[in-house]
N, C-alpha and C. Protein backbone atom coordinates (compact mmCIF):
# COMPACT_ATOMS: atom_id res chain seq x y z
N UNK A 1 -78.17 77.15 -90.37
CA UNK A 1 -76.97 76.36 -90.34
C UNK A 1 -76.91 75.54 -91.63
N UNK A 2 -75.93 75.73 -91.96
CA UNK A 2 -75.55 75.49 -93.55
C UNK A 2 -75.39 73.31 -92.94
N UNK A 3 -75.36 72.59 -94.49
CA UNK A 3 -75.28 71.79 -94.01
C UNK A 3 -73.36 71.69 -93.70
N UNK A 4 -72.61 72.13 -94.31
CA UNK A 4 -70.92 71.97 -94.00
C UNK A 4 -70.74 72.39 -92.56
N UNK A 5 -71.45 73.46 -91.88
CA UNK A 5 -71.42 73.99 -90.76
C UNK A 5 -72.09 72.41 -89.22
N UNK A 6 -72.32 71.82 -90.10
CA UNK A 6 -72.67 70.67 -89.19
C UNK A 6 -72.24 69.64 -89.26
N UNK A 7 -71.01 69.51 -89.78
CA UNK A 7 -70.08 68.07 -90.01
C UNK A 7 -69.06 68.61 -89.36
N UNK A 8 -68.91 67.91 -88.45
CA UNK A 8 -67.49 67.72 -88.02
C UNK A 8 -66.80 67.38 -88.15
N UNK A 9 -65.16 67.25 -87.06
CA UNK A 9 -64.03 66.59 -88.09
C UNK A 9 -63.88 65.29 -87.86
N UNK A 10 -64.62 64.27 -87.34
CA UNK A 10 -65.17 62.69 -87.15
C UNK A 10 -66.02 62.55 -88.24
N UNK A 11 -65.04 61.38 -88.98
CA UNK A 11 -66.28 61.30 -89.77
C UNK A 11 -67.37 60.77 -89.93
N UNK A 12 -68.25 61.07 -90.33
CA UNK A 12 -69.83 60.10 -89.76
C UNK A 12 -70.22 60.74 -89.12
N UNK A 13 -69.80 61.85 -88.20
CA UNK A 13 -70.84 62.56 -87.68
C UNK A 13 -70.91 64.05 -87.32
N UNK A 14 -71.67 64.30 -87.37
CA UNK A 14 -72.06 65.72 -87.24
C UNK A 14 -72.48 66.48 -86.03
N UNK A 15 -72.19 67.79 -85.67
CA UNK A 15 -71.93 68.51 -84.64
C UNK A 15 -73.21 68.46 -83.90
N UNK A 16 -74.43 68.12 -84.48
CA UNK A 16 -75.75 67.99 -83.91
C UNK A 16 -75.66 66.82 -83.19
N UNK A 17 -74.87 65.67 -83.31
CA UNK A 17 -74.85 64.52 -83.01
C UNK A 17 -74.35 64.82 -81.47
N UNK A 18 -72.94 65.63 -81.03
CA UNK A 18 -72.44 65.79 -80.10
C UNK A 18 -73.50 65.66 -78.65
N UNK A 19 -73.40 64.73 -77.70
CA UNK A 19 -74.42 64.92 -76.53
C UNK A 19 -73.66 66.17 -75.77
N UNK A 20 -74.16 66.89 -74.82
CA UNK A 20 -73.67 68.38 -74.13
C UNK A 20 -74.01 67.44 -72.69
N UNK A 21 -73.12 67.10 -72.32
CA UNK A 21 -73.03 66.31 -70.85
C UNK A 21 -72.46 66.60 -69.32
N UNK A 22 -72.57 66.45 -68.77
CA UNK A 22 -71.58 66.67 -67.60
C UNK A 22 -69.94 66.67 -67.29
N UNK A 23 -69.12 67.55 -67.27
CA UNK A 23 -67.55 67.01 -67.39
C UNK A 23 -67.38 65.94 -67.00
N UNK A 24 -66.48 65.13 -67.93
CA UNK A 24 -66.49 63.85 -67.16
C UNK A 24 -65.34 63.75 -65.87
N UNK A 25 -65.65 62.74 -65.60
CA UNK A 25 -65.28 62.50 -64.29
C UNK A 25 -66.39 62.66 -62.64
N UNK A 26 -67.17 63.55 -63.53
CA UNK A 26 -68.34 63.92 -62.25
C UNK A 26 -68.93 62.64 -61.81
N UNK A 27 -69.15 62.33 -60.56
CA UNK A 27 -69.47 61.06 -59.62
C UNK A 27 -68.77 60.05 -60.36
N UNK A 28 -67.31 59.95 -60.80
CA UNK A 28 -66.68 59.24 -61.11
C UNK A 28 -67.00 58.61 -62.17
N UNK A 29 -68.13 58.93 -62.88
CA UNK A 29 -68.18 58.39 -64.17
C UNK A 29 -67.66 58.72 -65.38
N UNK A 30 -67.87 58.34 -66.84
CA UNK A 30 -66.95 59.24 -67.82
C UNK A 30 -67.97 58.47 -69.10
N UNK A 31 -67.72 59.81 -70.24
CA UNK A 31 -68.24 58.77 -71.26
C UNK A 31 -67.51 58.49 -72.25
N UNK A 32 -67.77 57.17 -73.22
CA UNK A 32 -67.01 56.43 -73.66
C UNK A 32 -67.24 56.48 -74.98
N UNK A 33 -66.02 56.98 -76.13
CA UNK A 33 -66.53 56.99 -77.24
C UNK A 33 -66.43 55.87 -78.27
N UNK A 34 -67.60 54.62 -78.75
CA UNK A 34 -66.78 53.91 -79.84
C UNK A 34 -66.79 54.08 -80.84
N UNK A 35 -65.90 53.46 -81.25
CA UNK A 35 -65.88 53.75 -82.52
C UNK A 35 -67.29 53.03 -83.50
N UNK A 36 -67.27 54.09 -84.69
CA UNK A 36 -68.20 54.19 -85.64
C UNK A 36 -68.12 53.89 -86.68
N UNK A 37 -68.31 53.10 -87.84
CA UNK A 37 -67.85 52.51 -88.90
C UNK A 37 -69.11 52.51 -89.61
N UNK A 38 -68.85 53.83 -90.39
CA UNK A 38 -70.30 54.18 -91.53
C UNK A 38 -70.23 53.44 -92.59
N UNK A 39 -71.44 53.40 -92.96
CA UNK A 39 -71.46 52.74 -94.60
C UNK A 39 -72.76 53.01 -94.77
N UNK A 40 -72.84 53.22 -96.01
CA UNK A 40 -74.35 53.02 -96.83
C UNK A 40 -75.92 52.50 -96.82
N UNK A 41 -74.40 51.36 -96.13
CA UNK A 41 -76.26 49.71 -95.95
C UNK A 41 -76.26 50.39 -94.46
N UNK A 42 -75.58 50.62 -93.63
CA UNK A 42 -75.85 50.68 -92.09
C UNK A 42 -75.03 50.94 -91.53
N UNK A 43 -74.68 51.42 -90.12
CA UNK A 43 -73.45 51.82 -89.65
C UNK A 43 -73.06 50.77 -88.48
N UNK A 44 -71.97 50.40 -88.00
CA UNK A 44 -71.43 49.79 -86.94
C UNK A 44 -70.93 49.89 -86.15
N UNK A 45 -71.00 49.54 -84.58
CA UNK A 45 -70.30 49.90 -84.14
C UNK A 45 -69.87 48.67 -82.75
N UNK A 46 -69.10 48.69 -82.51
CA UNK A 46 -68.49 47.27 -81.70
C UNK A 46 -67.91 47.91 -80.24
N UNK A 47 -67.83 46.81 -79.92
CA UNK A 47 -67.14 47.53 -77.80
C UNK A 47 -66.29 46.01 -77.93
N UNK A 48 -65.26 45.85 -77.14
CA UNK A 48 -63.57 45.20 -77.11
C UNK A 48 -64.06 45.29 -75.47
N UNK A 49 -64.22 44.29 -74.74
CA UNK A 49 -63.48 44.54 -73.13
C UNK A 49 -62.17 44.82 -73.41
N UNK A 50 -61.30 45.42 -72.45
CA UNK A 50 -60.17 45.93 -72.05
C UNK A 50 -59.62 47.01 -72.81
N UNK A 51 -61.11 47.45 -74.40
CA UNK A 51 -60.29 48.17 -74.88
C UNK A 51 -61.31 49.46 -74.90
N UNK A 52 -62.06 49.61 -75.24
CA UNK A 52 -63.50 50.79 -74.94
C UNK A 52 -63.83 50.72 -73.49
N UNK A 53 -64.00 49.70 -73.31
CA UNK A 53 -64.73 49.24 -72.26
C UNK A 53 -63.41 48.81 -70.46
N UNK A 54 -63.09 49.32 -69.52
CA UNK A 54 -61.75 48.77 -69.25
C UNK A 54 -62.14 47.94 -67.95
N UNK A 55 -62.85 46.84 -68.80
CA UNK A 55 -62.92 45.94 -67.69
C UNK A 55 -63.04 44.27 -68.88
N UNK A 56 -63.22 42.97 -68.06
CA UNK A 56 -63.87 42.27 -68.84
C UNK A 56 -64.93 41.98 -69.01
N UNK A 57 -65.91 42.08 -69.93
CA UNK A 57 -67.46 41.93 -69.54
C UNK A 57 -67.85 40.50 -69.38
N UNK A 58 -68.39 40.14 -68.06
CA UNK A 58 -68.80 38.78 -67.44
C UNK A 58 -70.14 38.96 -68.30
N UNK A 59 -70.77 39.59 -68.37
CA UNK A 59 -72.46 39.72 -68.22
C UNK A 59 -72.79 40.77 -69.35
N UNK A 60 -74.13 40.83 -70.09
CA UNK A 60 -75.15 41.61 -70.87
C UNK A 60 -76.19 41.78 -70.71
N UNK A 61 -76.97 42.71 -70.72
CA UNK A 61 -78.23 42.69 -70.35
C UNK A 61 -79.17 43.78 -70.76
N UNK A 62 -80.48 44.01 -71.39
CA UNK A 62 -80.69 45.09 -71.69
C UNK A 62 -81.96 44.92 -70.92
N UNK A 63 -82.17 46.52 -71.09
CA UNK A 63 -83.45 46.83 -70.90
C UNK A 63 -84.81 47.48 -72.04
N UNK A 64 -85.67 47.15 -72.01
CA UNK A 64 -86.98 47.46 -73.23
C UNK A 64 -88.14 47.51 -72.63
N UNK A 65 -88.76 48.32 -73.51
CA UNK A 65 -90.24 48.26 -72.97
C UNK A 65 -91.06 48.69 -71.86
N UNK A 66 -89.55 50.13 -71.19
CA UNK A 66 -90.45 50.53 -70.03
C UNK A 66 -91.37 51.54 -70.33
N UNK A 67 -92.24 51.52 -69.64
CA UNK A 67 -93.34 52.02 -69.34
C UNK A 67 -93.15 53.48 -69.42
N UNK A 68 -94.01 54.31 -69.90
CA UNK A 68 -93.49 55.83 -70.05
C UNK A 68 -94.02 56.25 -68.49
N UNK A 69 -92.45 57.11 -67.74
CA UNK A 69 -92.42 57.26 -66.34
C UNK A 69 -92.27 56.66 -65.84
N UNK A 70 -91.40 55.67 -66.31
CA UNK A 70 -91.13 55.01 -64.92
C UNK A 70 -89.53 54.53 -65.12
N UNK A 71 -89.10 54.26 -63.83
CA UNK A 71 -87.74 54.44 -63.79
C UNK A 71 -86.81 53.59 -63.56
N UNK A 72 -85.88 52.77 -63.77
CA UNK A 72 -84.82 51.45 -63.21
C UNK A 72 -83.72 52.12 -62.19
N UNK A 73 -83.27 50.83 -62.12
CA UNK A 73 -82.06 51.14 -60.90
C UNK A 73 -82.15 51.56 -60.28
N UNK A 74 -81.79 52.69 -59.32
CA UNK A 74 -82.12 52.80 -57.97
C UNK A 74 -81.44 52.32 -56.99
N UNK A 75 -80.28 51.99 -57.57
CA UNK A 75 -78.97 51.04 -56.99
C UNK A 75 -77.58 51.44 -56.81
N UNK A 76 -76.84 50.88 -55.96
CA UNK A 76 -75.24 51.05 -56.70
C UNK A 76 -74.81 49.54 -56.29
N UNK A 77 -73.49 49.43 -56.60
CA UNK A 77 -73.21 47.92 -56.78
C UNK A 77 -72.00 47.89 -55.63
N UNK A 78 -71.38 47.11 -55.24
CA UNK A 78 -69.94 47.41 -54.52
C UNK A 78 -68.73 46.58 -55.20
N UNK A 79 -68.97 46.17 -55.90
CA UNK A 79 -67.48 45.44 -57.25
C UNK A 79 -67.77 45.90 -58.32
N UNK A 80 -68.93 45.43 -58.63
CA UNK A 80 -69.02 45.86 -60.45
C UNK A 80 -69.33 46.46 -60.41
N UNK A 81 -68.25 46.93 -62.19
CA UNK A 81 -68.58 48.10 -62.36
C UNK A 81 -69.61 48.03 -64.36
N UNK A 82 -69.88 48.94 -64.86
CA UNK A 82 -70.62 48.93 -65.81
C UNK A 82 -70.41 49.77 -67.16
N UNK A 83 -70.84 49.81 -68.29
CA UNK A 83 -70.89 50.74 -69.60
C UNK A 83 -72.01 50.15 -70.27
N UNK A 84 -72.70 51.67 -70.02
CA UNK A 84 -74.56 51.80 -70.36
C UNK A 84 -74.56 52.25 -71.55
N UNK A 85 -75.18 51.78 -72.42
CA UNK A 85 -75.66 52.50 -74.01
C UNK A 85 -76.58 52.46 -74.44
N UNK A 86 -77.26 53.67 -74.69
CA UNK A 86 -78.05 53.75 -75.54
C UNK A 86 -78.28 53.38 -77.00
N UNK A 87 -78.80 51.54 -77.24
CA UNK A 87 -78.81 50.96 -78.15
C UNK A 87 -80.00 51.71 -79.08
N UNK A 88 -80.78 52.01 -78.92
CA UNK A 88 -82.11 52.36 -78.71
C UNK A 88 -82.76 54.04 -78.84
N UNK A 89 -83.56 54.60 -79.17
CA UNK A 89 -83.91 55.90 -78.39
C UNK A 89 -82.95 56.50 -77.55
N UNK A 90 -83.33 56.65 -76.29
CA UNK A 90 -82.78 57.51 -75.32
C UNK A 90 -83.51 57.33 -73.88
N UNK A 91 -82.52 57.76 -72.96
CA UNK A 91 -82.57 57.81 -71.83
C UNK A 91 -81.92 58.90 -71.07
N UNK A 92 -82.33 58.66 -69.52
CA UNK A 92 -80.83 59.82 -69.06
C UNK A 92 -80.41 58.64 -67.52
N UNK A 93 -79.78 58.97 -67.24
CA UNK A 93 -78.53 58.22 -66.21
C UNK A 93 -78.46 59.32 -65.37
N UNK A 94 -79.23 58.92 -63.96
CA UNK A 94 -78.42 60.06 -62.71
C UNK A 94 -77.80 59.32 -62.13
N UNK A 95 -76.58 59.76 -62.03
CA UNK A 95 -75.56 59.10 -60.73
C UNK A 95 -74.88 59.84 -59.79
N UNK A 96 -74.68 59.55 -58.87
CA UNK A 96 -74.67 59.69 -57.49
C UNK A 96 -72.93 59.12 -56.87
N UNK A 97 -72.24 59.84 -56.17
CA UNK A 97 -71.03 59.02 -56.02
C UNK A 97 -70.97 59.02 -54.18
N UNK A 98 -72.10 59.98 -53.72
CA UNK A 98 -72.17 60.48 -52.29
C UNK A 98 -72.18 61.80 -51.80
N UNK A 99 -71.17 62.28 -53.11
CA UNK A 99 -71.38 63.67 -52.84
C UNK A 99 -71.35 64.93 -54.37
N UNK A 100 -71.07 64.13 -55.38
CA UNK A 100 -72.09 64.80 -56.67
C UNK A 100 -72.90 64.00 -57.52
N UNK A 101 -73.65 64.78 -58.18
CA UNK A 101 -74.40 63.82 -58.83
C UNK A 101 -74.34 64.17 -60.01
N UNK A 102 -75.02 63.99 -61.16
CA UNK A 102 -74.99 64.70 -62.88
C UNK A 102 -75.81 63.56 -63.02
N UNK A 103 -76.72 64.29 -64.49
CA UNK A 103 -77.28 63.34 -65.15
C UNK A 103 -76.77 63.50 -66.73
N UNK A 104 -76.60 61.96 -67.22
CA UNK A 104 -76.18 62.24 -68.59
C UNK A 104 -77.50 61.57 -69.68
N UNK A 105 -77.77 62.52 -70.47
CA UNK A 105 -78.44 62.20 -71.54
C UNK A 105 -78.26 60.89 -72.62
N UNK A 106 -78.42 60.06 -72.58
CA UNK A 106 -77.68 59.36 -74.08
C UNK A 106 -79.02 58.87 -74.72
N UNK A 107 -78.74 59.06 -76.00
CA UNK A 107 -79.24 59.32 -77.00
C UNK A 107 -79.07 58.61 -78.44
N UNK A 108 -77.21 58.33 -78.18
CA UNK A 108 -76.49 58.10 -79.49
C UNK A 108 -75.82 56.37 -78.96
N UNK A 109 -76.23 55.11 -80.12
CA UNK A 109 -75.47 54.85 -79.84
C UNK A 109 -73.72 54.13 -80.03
N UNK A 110 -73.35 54.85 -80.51
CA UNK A 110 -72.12 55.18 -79.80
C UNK A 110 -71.15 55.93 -79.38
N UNK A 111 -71.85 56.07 -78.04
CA UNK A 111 -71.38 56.66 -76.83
C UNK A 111 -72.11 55.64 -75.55
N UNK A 112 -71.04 55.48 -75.06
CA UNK A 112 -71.51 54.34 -73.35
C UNK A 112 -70.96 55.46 -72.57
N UNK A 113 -71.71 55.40 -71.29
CA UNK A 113 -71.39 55.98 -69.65
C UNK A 113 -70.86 54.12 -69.21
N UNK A 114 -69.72 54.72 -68.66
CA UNK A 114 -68.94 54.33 -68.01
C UNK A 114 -69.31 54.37 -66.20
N UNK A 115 -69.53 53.26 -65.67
CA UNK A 115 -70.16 53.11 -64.03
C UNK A 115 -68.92 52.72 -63.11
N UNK A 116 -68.13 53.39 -62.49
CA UNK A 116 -67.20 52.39 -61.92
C UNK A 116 -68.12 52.09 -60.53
N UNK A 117 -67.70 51.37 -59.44
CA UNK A 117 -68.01 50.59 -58.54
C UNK A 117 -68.91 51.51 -57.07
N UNK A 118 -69.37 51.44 -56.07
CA UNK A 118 -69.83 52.63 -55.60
C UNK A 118 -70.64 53.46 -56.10
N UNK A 119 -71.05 53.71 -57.55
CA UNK A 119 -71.72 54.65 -57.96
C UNK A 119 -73.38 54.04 -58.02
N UNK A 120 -74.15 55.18 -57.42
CA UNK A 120 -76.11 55.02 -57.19
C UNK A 120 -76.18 55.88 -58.96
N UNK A 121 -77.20 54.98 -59.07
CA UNK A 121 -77.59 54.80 -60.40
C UNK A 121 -78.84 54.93 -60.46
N UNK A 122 -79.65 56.12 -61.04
CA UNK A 122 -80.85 55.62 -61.59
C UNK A 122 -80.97 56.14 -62.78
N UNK A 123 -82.25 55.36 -63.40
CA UNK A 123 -82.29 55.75 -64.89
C UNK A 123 -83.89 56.00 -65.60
N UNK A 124 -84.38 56.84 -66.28
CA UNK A 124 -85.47 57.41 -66.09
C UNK A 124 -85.77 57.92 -67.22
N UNK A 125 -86.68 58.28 -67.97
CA UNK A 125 -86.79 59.89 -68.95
C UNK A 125 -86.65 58.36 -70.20
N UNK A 126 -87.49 57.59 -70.25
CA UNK A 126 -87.16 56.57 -71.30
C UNK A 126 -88.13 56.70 -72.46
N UNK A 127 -87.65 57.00 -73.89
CA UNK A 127 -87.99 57.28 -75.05
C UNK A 127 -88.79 56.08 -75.52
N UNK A 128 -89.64 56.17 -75.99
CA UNK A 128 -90.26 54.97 -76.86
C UNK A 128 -89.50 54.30 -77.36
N UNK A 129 -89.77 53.45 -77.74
CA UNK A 129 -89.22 52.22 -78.32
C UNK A 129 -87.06 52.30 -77.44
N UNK A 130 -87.21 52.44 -76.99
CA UNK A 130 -85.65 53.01 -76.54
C UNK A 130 -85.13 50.99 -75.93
N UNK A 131 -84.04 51.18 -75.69
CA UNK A 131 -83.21 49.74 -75.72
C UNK A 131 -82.23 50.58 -74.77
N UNK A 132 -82.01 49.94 -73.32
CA UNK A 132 -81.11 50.45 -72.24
C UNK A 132 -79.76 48.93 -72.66
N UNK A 133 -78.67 48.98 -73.29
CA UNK A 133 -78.10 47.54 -72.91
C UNK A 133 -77.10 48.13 -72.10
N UNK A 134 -76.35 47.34 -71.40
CA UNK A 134 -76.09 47.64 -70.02
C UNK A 134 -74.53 46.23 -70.01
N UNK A 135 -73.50 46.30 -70.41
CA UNK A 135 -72.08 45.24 -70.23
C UNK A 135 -71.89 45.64 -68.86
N UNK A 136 -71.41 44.59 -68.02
CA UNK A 136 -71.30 44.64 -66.86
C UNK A 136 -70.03 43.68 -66.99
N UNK A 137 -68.78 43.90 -65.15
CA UNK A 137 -67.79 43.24 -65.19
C UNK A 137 -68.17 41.99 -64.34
N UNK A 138 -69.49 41.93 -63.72
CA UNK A 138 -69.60 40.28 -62.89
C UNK A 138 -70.77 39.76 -63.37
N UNK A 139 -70.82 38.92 -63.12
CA UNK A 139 -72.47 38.21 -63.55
C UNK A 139 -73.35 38.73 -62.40
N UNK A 140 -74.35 38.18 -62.45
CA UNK A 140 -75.25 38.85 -61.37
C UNK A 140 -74.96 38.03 -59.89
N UNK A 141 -74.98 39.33 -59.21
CA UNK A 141 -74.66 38.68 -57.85
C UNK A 141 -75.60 39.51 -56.64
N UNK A 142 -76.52 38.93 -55.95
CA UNK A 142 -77.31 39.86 -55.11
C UNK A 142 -76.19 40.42 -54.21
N UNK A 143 -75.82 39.82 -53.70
CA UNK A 143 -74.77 40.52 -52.69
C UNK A 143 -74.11 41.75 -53.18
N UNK A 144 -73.70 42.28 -53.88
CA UNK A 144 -73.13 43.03 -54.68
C UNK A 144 -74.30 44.34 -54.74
N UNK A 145 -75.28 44.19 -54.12
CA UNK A 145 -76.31 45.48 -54.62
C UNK A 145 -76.43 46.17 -53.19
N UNK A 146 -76.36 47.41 -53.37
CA UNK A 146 -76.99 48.43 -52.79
C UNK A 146 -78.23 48.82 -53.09
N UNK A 147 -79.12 48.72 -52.38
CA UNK A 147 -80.42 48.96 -52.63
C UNK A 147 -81.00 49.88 -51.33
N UNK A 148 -80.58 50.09 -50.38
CA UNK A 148 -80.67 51.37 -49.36
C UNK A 148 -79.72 52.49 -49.65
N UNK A 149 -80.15 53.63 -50.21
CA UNK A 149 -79.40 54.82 -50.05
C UNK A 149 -78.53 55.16 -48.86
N UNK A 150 -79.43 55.11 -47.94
CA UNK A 150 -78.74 55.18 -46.67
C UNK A 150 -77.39 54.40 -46.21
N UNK A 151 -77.53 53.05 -46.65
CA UNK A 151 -76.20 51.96 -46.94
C UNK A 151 -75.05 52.13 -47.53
N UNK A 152 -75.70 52.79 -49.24
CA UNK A 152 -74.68 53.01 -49.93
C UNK A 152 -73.92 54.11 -49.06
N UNK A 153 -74.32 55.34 -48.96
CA UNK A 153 -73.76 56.06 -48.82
C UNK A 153 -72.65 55.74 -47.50
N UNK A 154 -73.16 55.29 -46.52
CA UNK A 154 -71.73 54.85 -45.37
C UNK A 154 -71.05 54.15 -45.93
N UNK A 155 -71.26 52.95 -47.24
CA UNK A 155 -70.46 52.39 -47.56
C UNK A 155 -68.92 53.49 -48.29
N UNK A 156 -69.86 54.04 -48.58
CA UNK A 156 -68.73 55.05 -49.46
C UNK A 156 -67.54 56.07 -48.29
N UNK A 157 -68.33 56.14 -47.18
CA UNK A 157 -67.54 57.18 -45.95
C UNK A 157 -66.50 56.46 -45.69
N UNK A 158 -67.44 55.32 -45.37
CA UNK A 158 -66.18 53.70 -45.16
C UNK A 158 -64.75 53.58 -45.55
N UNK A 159 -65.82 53.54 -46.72
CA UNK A 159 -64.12 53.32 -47.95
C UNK A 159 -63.55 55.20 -47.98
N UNK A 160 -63.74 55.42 -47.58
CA UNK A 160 -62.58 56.95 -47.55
C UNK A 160 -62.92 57.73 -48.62
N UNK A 161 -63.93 57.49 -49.66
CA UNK A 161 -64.13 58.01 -50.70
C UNK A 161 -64.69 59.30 -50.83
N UNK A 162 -65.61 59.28 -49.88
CA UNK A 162 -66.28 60.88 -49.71
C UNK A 162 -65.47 61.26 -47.78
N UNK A 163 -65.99 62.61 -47.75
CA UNK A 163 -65.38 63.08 -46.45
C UNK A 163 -67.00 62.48 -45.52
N UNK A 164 -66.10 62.18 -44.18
CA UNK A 164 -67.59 61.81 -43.55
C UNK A 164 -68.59 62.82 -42.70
């Protein structure tokens, strides 16, 4: 592969860059592209609530330093919702909506997975030195967590979302 054969028509990046993901929409998630602003000294890239991101972000939070094998979340939320990026290395994201699941790779960052509300989340396969940051639309609220599978999932029959 020639190097012209690997630039695409974005500029700044190249066809190797592309993650190969799940269609979006699968367990209601989607991924989010921001924008990229190359330069020389370093590249940039920024997130807008209401405008990348379509919520307001109450909250930030990352994650570092896990342990090779081992895994976060394990959750779903019932209001907030989220956009995960890979600041960092890499990770992968399985989510769960009740009745599909996909896992997305990220790698790059910029590109965020998009979490809307209802969705079981875990996250796993964490690269060295890797940086999970994680914008969220509420501050932290225990009430708000699903932490029994078994829970989430009636919650979701509940709400009409999956067939029961």
């Amino acid at each position: 592969m020639t190097i012209a054969d690997r630039r695409s028509l974005v500029p700044g990046r190249r066809a190797t860059d592309w993650n190969v993901n799940p269609p979006q929409g699968t367990a209601g998630c989607r991924l989010v592209d921001l924008p990229r602003i190359t330069d020389p000294r370093g590249n940039l890239t920024f997130i807008e609530g209401g405008s990348q991101v379509p919520f307001d972000v109450a909250r930030v939070y990352y994650l570092y330093d896990v342990p090779g094998g081992e895994s976060r979340g394990g959750h779903a939320h019932r209001e907030l919702e989220q956009l995960i990026v890979a600041a960092a290395g890499s990770f992968d994201v399985l989510v769960d909506d009740g009745t599909d699941t996909a896992r997305f790779h990220l790698n790059r960052s910029y590109y965020g997975l998009y979490l809307p509300r209802l969705t079981w989340r875990e996250l796993g396969n964490f690269s060295t030195g890797s940086v999970c940051l994680v914008l969220a639309s509420q501050r932290y609220e225990e009430d708000d967590y699903y932490r029994d599978y078994a829970e989430f999932a009636a919650a979701r029959v509940a709400a009409g979302t999956v067939p029961a």
